[in-house]
Protein backbone atom coordinates (compact mmCIF):
# COMPACT_ATOMS: atom_id res chain seq x y z
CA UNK A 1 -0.13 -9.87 -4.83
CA UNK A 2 -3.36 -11.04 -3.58
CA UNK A 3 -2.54 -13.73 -1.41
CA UNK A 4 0.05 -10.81 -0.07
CA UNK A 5 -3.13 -8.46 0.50
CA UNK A 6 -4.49 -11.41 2.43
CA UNK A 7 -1.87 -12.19 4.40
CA UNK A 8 -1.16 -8.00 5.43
CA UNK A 9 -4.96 -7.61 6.24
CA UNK A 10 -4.73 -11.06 8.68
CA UNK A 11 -1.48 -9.97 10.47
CA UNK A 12 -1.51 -6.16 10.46
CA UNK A 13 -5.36 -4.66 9.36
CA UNK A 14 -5.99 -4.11 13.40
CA UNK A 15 -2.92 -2.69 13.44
CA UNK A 16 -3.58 -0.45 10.37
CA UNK A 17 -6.90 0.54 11.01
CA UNK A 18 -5.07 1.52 14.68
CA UNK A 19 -2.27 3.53 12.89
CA UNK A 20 -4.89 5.22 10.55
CA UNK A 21 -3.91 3.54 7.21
CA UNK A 22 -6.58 4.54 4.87
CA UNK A 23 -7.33 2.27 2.44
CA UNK A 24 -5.69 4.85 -0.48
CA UNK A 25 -2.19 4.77 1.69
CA UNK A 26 -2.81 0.74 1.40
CA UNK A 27 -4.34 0.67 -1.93
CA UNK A 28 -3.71 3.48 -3.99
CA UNK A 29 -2.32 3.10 -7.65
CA UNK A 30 -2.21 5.66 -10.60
CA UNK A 31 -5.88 6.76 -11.93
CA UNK A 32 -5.68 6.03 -15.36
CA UNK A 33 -2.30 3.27 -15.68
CA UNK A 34 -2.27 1.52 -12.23
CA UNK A 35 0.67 0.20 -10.99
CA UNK A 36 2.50 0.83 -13.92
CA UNK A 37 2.85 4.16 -12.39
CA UNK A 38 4.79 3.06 -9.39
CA UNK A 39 5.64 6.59 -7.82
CA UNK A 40 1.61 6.29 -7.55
CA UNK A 41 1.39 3.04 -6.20
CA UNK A 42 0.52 2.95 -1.92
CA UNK A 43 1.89 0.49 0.62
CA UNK A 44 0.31 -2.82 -0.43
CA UNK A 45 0.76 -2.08 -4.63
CA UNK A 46 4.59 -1.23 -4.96
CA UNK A 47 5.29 -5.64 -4.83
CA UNK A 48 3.79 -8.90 -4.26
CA UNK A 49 6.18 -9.40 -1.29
CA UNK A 50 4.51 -10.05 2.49
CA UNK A 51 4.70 -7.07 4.80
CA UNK A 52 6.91 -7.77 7.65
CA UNK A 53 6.36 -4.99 9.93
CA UNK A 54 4.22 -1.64 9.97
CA UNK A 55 4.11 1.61 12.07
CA UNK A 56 2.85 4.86 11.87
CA UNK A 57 4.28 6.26 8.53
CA UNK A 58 5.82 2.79 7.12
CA UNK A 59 5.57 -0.77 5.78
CA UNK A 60 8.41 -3.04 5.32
CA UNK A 61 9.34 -5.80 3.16
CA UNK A 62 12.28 -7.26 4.65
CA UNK A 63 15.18 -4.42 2.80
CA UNK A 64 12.30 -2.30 1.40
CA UNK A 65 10.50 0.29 3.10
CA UNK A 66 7.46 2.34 1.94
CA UNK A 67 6.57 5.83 3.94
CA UNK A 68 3.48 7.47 3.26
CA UNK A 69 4.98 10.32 4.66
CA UNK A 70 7.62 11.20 1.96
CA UNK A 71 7.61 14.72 0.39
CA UNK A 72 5.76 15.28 -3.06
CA UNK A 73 4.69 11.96 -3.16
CA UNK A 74 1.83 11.88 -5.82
CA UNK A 75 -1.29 10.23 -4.23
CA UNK A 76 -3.00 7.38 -6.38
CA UNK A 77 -6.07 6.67 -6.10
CA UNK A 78 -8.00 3.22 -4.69
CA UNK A 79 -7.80 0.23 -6.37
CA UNK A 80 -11.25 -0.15 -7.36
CA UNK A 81 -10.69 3.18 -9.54
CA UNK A 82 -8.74 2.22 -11.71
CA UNK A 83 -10.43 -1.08 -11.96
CA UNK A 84 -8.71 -4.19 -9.61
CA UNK A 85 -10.65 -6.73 -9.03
């Protein structure tokens, strides 16, 4: 997952910071279980795939697509807070 981090932030973190990706949208896993929680987990947590593409309200991982738009989605909280390293 790192080296996936890496690789979004080299390609797309101009383009993110553009498209006003916070780093909680990117980031964001459940407070107290992480990504264990994965209806908590943001754009960069749900896999350790490599982002292919990102606009306004998505990322996409060849057939997968997150939206941080999507109704009732809960909101985790950044990685550091729940203790990633």
């Amino acid at each position: 997952m790192r080296e996936a981090v890496i690789d979004f932030l080299d390609q797309f973190g101009e383009d993110a910071d553009a498209l006003r990706w916070t780093a909680t949208d990117l980031f964001g896993a459940h407070p107290t279980v992480g990504v264990i929680r994965v209806d908590y987990c943001s754009g960069l947590m749900i896999n350790a795939r490599r982002v292919e593409a990102i606009g306004d309200i998505w990322v996409r991982y060849g057939n997968l697509t997150f939206r941080r738009d999507r109704p009732e989605r809960p909101v985790g909280v950044g990685g550091r807070a729940v203790g990633y390293r």
